[in-house]
C-alpha atoms as a PDB file:
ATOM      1  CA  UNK A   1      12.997  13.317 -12.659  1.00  0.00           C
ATOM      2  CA  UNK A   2      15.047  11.085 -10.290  1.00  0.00           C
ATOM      3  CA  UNK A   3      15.816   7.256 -11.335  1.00  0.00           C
ATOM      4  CA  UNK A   4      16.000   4.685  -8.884  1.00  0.00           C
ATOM      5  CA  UNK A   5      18.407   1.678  -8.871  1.00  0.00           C
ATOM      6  CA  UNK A   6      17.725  -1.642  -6.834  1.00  0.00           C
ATOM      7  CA  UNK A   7      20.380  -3.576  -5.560  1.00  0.00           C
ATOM      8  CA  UNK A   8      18.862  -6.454  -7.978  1.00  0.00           C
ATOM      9  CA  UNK A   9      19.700  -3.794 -10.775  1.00  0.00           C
ATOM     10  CA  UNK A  10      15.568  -2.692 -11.230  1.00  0.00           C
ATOM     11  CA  UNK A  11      15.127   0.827 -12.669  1.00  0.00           C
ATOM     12  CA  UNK A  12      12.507   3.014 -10.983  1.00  0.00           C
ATOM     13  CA  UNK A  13      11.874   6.698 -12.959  1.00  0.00           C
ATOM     14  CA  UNK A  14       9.634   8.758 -10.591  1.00  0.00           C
ATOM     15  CA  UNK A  15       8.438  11.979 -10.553  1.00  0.00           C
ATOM     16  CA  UNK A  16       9.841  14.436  -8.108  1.00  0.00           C
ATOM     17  CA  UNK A  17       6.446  14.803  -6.322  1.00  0.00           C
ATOM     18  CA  UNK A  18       6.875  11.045  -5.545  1.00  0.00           C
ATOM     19  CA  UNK A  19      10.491  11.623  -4.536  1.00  0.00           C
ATOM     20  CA  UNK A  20       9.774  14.451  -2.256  1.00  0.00           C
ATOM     21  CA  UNK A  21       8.107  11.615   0.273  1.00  0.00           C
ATOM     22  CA  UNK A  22      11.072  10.543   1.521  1.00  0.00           C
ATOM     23  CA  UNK A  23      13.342  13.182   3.090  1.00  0.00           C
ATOM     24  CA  UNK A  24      16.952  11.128   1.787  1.00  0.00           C
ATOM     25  CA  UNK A  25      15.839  12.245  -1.870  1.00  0.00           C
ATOM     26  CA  UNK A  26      14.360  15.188  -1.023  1.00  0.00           C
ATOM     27  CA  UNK A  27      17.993  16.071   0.440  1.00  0.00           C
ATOM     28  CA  UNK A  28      19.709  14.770  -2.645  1.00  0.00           C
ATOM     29  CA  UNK A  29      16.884  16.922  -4.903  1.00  0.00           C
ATOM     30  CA  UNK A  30      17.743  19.955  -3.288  1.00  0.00           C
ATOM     31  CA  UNK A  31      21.949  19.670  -3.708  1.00  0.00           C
ATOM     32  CA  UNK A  32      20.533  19.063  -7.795  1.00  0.00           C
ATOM     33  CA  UNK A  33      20.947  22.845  -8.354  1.00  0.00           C
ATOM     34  CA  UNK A  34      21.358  22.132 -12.268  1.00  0.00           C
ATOM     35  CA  UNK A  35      17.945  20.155 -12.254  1.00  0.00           C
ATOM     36  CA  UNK A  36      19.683  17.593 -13.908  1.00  0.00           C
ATOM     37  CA  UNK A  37      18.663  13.604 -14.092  1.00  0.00           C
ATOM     38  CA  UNK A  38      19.132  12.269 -10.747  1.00  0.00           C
ATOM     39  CA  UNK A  39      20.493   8.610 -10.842  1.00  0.00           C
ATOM     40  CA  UNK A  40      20.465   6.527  -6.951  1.00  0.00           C
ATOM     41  CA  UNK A  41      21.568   3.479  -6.429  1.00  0.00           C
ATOM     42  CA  UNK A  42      19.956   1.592  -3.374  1.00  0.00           C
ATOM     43  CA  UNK A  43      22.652  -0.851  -2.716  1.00  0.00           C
ATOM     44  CA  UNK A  44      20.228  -2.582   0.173  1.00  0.00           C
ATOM     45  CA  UNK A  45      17.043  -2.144  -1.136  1.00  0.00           C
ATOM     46  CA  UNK A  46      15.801  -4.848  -3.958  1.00  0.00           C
ATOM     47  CA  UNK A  47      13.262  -4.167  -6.747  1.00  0.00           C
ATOM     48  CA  UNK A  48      10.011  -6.226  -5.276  1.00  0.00           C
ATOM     49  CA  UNK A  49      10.204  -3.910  -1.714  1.00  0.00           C
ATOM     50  CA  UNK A  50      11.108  -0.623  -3.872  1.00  0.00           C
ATOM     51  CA  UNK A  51       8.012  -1.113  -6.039  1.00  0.00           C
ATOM     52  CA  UNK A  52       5.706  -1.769  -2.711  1.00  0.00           C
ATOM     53  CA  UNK A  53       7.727   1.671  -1.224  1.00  0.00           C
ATOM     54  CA  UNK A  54       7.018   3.584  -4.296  1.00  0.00           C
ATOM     55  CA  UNK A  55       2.947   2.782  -4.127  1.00  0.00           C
ATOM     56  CA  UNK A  56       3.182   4.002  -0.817  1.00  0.00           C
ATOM     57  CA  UNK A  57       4.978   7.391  -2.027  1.00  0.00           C
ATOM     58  CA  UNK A  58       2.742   7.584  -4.654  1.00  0.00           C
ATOM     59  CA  UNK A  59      -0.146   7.622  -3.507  1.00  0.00           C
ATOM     60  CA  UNK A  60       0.650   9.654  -0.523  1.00  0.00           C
ATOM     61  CA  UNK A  61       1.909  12.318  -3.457  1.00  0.00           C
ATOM     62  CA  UNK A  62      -1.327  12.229  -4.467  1.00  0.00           C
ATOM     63  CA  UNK A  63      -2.866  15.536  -3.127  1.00  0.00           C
ATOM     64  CA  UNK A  64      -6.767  15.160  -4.626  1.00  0.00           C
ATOM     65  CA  UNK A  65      -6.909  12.347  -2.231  1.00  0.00           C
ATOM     66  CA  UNK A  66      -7.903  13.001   1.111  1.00  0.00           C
ATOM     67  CA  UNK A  67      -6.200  11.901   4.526  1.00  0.00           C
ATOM     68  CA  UNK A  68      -9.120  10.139   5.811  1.00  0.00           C
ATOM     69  CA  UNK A  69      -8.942   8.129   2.044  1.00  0.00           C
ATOM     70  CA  UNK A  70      -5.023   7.882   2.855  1.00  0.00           C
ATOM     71  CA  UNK A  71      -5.547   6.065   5.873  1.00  0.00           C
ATOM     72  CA  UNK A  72      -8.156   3.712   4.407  1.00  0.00           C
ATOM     73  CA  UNK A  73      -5.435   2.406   1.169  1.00  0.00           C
ATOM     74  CA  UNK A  74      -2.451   2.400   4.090  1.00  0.00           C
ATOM     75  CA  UNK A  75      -4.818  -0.085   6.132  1.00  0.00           C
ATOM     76  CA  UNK A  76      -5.191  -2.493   2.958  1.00  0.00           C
ATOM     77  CA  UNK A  77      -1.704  -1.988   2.240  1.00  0.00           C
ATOM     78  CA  UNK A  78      -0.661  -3.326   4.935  1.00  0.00           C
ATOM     79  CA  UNK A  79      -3.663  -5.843   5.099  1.00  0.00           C
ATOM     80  CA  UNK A  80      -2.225  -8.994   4.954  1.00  0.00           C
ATOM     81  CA  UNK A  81      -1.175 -12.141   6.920  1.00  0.00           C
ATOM     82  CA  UNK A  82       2.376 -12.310   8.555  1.00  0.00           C
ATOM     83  CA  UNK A  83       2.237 -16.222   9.504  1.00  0.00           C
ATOM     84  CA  UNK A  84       4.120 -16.469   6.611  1.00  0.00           C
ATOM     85  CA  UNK A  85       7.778 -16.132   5.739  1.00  0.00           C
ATOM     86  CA  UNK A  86       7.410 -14.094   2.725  1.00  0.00           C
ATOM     87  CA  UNK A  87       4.655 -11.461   3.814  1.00  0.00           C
ATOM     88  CA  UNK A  88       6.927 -11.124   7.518  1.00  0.00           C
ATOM     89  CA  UNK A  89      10.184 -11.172   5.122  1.00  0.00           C
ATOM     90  CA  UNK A  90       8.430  -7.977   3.096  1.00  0.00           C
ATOM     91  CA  UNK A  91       7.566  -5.877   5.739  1.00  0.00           C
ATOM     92  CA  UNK A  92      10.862  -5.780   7.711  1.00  0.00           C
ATOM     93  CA  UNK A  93      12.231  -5.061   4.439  1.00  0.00           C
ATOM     94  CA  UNK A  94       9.860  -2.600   3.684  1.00  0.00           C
ATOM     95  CA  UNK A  95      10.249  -0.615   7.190  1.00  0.00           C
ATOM     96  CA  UNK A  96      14.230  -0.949   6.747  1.00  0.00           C
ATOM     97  CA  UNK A  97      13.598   0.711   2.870  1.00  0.00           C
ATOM     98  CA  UNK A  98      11.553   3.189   5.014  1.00  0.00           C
ATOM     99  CA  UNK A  99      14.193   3.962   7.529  1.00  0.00           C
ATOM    100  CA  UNK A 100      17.125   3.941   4.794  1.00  0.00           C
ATOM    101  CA  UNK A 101      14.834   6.394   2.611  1.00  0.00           C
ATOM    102  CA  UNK A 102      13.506   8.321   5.886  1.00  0.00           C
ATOM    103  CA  UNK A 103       9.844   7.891   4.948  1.00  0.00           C
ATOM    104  CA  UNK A 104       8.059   8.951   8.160  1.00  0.00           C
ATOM    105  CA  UNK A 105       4.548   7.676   7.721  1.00  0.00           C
ATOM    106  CA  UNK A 106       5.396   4.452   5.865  1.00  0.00           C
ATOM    107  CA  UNK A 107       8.259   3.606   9.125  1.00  0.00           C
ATOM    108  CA  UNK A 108       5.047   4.086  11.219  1.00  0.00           C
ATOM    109  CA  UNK A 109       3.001   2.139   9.174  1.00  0.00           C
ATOM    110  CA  UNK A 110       4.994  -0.769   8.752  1.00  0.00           C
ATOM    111  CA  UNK A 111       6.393  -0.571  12.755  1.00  0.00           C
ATOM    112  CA  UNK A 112       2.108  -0.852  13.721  1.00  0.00           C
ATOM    113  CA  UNK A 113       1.770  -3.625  11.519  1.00  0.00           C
ATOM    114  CA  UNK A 114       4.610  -5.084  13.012  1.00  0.00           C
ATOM    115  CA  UNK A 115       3.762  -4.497  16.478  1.00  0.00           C
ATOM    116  CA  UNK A 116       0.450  -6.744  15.927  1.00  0.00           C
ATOM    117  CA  UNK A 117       2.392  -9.315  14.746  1.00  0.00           C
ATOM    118  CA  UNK A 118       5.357  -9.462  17.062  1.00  0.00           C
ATOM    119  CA  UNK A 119       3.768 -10.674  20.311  1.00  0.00           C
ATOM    120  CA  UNK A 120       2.419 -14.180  18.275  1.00  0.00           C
ATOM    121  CA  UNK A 121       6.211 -15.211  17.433  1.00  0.00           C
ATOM    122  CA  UNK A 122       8.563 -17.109  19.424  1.00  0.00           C
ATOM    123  CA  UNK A 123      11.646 -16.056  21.323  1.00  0.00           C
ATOM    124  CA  UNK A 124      13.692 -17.396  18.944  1.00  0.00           C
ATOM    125  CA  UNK A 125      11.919 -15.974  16.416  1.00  0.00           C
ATOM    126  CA  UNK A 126      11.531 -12.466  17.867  1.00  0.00           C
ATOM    127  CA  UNK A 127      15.306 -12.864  18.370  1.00  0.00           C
ATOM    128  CA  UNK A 128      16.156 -13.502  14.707  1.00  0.00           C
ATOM    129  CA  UNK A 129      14.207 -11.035  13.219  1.00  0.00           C
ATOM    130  CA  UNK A 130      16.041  -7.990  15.896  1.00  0.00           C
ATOM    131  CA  UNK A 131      19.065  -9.599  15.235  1.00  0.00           C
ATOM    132  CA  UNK A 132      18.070  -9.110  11.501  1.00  0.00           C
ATOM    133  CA  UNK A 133      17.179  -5.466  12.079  1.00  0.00           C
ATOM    134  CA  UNK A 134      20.040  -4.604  13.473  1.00  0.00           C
ATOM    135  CA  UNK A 135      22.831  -6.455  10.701  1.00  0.00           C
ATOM    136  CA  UNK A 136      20.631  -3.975   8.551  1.00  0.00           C
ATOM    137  CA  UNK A 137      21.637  -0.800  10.773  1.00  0.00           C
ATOM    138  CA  UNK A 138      25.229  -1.784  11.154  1.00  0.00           C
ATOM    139  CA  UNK A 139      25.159  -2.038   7.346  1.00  0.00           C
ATOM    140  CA  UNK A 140      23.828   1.657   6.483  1.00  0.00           C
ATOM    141  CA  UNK A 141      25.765   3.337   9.497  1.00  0.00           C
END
């Protein structure tokens, strides 16, 4: 089992099936020689986006359920309207939780949906949202 900590200081216990979704953890699982309680704090990542990151893990641990069914839940998940600040807010967060956890399919995911969405926003806009992106990187390198 591996425990998750927000930086809002929300608790996530997941099972390592789940875990093994994004290569960070998988990397961390594999130094747990001991198979001992793993404990991770995500110092960037807060609770509302790590639940939202952990339905994507889990269902994509899931292995009764096809890839064709896969694709069908990732196209709701991500099936909703970016005019606003919250929804546009949650899915650079989600695809920087992606990136900091190194979750392939969910970075792709969430870099589509933002791709459809980019090309409606201003300059200034498009500006403050890279220039958001990228405090993020200089943060986690």
């Amino acid at each position: 089992m591996i425990t998750l900590k927000s930086c809002d200081k929300k608790f996530f216990v997941i099972e390592e099936t789940v875990a093994l979704q994004s290569k960070t953890l998988k990397r961390m699982m594999a130094g747990n020689e001991n198979d001992e309680h793993i404990l991770v704090p995500l110092t960037t990542i807060k609770g509302n986006v790590l639940a939202e990151v952990l339905d994507y893990c889990t269902k994509h641990a899931e292995v009764e359920t096809s890839e064709e069914d896969k694709k069908i839940w990732d196209a709701q998940f991500v099936n909703f309207e970016l005019d606003d600040e919250t929804n546009s807010r949650m899915l650079l967060d989600m695809f920087q939780a992606a990136k900091f956890l190194n979750i392939e399919g969910l970075m792709d995911l969430t870099r589509e949906k933002a791709s459809e969405w980019m090309p409606r926003k201003t300059p200034e806009a498009k500006e403050a949202i890279l220039r958001r992106i990228e405090n993020h990187r200089q943060l986690n390198d």
